[in-house]
N, C-alpha and C. Protein backbone atom coordinates (compact mmCIF):
# COMPACT_ATOMS: atom_id res chain seq x y z
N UNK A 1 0.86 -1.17 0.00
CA UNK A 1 0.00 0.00 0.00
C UNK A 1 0.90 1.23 0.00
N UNK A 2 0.36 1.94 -0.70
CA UNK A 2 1.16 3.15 -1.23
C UNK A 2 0.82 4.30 0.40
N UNK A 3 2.07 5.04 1.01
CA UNK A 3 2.33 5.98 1.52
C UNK A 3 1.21 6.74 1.95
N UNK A 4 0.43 7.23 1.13
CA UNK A 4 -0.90 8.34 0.48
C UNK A 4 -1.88 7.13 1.28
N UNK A 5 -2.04 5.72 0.89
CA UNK A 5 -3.22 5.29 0.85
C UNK A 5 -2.92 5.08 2.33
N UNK A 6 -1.85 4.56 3.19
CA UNK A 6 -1.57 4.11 4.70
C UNK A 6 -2.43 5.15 5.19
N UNK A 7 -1.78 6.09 5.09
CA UNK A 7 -2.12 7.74 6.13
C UNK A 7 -3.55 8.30 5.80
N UNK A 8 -4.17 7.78 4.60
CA UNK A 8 -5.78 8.17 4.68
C UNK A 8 -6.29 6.91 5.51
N UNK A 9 -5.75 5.75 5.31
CA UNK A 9 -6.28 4.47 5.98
C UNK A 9 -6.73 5.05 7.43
N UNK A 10 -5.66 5.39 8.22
CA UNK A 10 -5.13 5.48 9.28
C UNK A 10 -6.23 6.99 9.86
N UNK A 11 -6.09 8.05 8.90
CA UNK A 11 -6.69 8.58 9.38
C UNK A 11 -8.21 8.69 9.34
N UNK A 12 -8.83 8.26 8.78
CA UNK A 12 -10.20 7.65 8.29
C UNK A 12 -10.55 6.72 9.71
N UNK A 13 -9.30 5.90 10.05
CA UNK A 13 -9.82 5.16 11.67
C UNK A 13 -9.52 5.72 12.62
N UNK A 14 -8.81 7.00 12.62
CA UNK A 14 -8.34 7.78 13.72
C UNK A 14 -9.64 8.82 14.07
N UNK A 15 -10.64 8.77 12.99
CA UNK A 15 -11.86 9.87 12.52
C UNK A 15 -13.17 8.99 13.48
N UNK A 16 -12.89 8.06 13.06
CA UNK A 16 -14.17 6.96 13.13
C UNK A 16 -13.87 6.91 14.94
N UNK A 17 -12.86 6.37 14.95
CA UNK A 17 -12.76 6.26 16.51
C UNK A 17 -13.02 7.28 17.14
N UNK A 18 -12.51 8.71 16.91
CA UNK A 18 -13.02 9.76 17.93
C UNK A 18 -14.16 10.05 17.82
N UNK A 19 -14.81 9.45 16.41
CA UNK A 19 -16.81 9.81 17.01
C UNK A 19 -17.65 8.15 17.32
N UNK A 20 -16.70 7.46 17.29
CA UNK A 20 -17.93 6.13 17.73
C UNK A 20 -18.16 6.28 18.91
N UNK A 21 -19.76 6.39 18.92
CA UNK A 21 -20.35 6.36 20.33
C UNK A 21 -20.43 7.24 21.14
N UNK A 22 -21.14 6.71 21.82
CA UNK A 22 -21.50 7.95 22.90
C UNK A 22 -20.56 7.98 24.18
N UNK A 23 -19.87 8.93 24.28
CA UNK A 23 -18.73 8.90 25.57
C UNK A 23 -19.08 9.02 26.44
N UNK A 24 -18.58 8.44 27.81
CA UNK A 24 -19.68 8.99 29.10
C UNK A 24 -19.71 10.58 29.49
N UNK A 25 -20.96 10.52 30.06
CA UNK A 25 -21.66 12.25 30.45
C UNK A 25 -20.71 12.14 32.08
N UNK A 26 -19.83 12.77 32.30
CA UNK A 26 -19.23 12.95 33.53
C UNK A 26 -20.45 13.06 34.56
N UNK A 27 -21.35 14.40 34.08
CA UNK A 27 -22.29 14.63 35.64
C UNK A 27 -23.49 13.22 35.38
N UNK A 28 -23.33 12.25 34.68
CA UNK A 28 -24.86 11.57 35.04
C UNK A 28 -23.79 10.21 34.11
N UNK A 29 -22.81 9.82 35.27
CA UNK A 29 -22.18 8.38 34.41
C UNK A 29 -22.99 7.13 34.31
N UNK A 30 -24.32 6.69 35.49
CA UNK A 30 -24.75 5.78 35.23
C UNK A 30 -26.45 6.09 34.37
N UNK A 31 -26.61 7.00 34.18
CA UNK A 31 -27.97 7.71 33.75
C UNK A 31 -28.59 6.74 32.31
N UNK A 32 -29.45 6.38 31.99
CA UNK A 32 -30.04 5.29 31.49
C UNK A 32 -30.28 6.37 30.15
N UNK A 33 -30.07 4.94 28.80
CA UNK A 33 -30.48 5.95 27.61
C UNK A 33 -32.02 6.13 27.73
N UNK A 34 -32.09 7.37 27.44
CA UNK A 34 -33.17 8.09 26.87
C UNK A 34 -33.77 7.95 25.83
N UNK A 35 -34.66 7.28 25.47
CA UNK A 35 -35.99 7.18 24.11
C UNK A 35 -37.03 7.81 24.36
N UNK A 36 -36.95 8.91 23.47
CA UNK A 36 -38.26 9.53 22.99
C UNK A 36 -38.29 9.77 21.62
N UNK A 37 -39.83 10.03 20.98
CA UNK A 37 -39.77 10.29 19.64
C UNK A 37 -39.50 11.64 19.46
N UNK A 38 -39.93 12.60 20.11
CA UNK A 38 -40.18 13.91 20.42
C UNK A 38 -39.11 14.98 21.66
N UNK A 39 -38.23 15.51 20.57
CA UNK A 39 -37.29 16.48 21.62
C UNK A 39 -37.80 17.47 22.46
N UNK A 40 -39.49 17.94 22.07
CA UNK A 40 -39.99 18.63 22.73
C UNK A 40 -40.57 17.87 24.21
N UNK A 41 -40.28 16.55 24.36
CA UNK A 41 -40.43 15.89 25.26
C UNK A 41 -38.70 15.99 26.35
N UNK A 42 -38.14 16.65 25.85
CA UNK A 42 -36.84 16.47 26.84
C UNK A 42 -36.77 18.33 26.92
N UNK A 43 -35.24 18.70 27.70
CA UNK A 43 -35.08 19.63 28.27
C UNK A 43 -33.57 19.54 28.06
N UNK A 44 -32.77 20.04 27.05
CA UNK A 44 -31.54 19.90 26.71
C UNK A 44 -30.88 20.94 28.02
N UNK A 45 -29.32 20.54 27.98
CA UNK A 45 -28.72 21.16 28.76
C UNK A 45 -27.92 21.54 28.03
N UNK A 46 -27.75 23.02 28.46
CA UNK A 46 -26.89 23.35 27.58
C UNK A 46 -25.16 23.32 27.64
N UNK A 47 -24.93 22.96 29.11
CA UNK A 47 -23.33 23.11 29.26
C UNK A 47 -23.46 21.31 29.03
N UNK A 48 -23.88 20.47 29.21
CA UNK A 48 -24.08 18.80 28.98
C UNK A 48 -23.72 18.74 27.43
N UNK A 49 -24.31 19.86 26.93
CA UNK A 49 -24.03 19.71 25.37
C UNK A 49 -23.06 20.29 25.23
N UNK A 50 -22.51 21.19 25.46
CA UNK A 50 -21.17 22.11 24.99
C UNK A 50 -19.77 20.69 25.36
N UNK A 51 -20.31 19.86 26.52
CA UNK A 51 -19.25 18.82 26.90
C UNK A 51 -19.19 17.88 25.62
N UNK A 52 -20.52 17.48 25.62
CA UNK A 52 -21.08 16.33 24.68
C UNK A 52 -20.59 16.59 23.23
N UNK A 53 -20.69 18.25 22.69
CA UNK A 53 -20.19 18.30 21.37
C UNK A 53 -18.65 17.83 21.21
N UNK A 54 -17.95 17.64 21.97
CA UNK A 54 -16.56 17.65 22.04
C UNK A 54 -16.07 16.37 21.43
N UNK A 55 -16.76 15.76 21.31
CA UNK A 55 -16.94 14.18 20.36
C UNK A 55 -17.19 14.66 18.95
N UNK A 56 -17.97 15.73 18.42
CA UNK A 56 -18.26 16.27 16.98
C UNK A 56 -16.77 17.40 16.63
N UNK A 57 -16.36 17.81 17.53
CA UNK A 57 -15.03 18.42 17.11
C UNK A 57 -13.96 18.26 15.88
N UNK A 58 -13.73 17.06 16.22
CA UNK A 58 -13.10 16.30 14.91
C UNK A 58 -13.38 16.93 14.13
N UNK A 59 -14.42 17.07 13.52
CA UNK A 59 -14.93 17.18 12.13
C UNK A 59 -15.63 18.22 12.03
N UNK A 60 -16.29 18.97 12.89
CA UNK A 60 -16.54 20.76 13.01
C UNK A 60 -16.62 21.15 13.76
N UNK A 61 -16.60 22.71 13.58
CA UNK A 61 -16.30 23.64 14.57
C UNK A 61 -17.97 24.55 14.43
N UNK A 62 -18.43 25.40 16.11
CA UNK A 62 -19.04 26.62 16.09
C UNK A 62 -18.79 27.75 15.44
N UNK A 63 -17.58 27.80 14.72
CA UNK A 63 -17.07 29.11 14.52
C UNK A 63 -17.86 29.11 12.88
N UNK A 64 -18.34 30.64 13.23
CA UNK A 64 -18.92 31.03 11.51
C UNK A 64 -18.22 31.26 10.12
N UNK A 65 -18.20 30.21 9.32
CA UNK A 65 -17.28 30.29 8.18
C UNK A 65 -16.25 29.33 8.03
N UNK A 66 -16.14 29.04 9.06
CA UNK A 66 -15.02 27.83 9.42
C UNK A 66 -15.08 26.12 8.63
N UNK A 67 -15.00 25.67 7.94
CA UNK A 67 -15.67 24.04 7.15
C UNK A 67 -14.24 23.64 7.69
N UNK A 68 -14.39 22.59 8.29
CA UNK A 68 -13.28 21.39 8.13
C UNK A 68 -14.15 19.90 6.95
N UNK A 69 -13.54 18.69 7.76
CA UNK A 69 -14.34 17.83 7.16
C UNK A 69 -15.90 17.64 7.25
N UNK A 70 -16.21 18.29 8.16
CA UNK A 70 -17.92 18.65 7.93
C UNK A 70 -18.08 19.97 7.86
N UNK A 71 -19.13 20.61 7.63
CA UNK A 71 -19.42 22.24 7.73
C UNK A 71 -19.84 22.42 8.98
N UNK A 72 -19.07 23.68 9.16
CA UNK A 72 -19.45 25.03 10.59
C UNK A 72 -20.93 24.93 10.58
N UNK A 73 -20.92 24.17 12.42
CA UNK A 73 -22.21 24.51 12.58
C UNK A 73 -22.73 25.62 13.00
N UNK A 74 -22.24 26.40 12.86
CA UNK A 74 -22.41 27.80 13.47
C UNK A 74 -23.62 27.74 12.86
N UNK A 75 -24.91 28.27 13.70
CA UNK A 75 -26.39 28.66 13.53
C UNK A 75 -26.86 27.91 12.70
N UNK A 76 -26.84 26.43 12.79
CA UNK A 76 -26.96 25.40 12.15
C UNK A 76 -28.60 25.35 12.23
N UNK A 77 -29.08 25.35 13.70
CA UNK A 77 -30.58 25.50 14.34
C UNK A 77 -30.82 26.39 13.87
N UNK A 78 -32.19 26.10 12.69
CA UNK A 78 -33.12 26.61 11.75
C UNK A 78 -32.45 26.96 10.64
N UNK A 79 -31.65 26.74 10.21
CA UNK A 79 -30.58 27.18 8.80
C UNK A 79 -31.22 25.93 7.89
N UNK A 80 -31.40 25.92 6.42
CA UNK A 80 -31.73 25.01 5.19
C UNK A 80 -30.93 24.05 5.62
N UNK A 81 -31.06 22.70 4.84
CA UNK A 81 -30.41 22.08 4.90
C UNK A 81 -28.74 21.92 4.02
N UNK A 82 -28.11 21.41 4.22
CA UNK A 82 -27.26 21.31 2.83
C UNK A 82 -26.42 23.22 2.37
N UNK A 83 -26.81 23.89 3.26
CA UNK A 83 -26.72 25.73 3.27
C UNK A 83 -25.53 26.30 3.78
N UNK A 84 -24.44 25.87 4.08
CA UNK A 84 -23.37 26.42 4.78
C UNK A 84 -22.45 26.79 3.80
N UNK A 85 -22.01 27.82 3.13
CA UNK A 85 -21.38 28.54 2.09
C UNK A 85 -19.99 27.79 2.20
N UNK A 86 -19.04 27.63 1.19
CA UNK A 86 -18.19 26.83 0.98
C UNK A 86 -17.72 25.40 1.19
N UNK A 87 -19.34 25.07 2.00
CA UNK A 87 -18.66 23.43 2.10
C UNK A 87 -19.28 22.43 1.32
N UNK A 88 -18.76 21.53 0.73
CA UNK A 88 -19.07 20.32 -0.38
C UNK A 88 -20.39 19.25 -0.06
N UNK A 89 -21.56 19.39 -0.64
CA UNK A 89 -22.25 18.04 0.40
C UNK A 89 -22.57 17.06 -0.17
N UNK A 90 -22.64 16.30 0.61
CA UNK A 90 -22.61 14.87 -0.65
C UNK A 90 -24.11 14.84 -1.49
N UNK A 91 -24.14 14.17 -2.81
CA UNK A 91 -25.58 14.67 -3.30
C UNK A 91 -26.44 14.00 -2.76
N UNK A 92 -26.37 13.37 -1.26
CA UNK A 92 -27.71 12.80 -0.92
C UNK A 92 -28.45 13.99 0.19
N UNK A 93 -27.28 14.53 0.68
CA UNK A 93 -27.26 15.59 1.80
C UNK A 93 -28.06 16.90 1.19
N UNK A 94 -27.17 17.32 -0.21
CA UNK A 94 -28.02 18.59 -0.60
C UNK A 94 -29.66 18.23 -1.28
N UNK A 95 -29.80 16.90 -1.73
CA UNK A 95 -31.03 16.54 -2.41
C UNK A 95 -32.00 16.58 -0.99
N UNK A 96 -31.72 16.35 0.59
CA UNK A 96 -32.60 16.45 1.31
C UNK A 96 -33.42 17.44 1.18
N UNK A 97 -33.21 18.80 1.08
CA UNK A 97 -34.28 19.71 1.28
C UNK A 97 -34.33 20.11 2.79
N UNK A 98 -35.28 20.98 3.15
CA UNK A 98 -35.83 21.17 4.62
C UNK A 98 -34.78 22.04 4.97
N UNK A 99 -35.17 22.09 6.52
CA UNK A 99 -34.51 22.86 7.61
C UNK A 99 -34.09 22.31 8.64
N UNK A 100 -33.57 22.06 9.07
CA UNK A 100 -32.41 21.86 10.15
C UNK A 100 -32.99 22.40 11.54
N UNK A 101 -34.23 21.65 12.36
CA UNK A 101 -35.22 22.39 13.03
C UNK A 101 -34.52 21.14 14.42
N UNK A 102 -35.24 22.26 15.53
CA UNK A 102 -34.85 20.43 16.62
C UNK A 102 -35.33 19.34 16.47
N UNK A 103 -36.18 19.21 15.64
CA UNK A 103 -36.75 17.38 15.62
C UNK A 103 -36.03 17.19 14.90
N UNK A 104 -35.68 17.76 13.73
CA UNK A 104 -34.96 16.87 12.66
C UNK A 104 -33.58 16.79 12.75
N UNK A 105 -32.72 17.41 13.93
CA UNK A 105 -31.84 17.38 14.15
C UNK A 105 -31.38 16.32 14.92
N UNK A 106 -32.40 16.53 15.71
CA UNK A 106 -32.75 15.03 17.45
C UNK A 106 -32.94 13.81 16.22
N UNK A 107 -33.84 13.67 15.47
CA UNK A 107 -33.60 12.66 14.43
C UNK A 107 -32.40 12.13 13.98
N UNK A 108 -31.72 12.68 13.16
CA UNK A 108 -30.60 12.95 12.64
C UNK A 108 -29.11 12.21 13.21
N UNK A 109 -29.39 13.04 14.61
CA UNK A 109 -28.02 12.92 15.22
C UNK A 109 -27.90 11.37 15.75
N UNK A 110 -29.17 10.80 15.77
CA UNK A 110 -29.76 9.01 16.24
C UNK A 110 -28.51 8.49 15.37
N UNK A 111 -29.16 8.44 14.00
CA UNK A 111 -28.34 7.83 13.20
C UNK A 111 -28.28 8.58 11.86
N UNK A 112 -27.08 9.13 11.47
CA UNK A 112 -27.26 10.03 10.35
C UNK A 112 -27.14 9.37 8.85
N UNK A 113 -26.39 8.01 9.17
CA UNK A 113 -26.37 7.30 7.99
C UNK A 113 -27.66 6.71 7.70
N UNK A 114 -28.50 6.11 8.05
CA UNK A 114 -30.30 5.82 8.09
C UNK A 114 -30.79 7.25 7.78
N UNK A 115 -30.82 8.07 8.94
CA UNK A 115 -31.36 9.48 8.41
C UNK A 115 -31.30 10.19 7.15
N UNK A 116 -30.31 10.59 6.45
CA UNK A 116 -30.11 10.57 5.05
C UNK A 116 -28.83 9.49 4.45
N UNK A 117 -29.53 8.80 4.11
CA UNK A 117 -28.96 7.61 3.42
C UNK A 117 -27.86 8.43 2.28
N UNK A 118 -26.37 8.03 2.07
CA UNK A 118 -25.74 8.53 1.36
C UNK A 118 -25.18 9.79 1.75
N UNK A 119 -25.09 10.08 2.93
CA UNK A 119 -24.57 11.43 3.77
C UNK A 119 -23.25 10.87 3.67
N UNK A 120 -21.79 12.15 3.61
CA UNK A 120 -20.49 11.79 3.86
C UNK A 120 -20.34 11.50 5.44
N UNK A 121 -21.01 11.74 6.25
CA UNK A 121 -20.76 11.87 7.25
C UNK A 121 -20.60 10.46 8.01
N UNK A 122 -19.71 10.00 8.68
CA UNK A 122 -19.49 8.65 8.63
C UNK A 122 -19.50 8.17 10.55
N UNK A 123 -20.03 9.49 11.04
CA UNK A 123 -20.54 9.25 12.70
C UNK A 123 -21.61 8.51 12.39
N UNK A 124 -21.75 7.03 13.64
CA UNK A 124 -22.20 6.19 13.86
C UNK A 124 -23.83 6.77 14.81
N UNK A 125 -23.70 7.61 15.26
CA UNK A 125 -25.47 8.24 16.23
C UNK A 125 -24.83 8.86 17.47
N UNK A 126 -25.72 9.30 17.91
CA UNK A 126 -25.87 9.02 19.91
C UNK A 126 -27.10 8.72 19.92
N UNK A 127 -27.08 7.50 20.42
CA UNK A 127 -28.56 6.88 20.99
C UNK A 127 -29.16 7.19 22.41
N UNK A 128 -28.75 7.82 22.60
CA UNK A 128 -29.08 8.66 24.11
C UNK A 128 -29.73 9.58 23.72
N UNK A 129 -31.56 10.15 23.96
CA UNK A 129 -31.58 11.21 23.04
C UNK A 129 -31.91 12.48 24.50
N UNK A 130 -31.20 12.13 25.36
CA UNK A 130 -31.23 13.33 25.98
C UNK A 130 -29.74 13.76 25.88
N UNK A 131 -28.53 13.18 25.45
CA UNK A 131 -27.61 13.64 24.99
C UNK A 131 -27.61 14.35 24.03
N UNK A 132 -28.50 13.75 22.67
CA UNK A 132 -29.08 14.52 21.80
C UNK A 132 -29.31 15.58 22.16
N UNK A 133 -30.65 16.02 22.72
CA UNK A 133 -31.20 16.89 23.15
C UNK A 133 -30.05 18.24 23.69
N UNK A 134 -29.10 17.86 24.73
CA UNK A 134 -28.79 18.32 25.36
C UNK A 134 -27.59 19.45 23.98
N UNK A 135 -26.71 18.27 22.73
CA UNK A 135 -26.06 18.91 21.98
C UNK A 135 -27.44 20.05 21.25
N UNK A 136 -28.01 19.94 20.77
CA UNK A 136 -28.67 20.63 20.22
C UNK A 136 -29.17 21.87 20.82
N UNK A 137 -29.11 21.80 22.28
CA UNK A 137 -29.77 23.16 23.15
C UNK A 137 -28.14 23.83 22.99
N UNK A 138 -26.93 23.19 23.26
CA UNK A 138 -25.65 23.63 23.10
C UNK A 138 -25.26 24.72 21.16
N UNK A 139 -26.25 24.05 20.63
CA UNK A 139 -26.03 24.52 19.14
C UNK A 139 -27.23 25.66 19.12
N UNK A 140 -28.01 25.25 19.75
CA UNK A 140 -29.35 26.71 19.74
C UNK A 140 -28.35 27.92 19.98
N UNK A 141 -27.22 27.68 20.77
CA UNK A 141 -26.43 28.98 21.98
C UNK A 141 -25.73 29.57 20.42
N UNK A 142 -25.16 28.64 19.48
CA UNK A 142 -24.28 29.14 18.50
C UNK A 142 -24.73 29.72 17.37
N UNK A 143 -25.27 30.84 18.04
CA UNK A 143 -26.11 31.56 16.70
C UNK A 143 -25.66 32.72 16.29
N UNK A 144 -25.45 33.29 15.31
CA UNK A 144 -24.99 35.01 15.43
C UNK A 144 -26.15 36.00 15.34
């Protein structure tokens, strides 16, 4: 294997590993996953999420304008879908349509490969959806 192909290998599992799964929540380590259909059924936290995003880091940032390997979520909550100026989306991502609202986000973040089938995005979920919940009240904060 060629040089080029090792170091994408490598980093492609260095990617995967820092988002598989859900890491433990320091303030609530034994706290039971959360199922609901409905985020308006939970009460996100917002510093739980600012912890919790720290697993989405890897691959983006809050900052406005900023794209790494995913796009700046900066004011992601209620923004189109597929809408973040300079970043590439895969054509299953921009063919979604819609808005980027809390259900469909709390959806989404479950499992994003099921959620839009053919997304680049290669995070596995958080099945916890008050973790959910909690990143998404953390992304409400990142608005300009």
């Amino acid at each position: 294997m060629s040089t080029p192909k090792v170091l994408t290998t490598l980093l492609g599992a260095s990617l995967l590993a820092a988002c598989s799964g859900d890491p433990p929540r320091p303030d609530k380590p034994e706290a039971p996953v959360v199922q609901v259909a409905d985020v308006t059924q939970l009460t996100g936290d917002v510093e739980a999420g600012r912890m919790g995003f720290s697993q989405c880091r890897s691959c983006h940032t809050v900052e406005a304008g900023v794209n790494r390997v995913g796009p700046s979520l900066h004011g992601v909550v209620g923004r189109p879908v597929a809408h973040e100026a300079g970043y590439r989306y895969s054509t299953a991502m921009a063919a979604a349509g819609g808005v980027w609202d809390e259900q469909r986000l709390y959806d989404y973040l479950e499992n994003p490969r099921e959620h839009i089938v053919g997304t680049k995005m290669t995070f596995p979920g958080i099945k916890d959806g008050q973790r959910r919940a909690d990143i998404i009240a953390y992304l409400k904060t990142q608005a300009g």
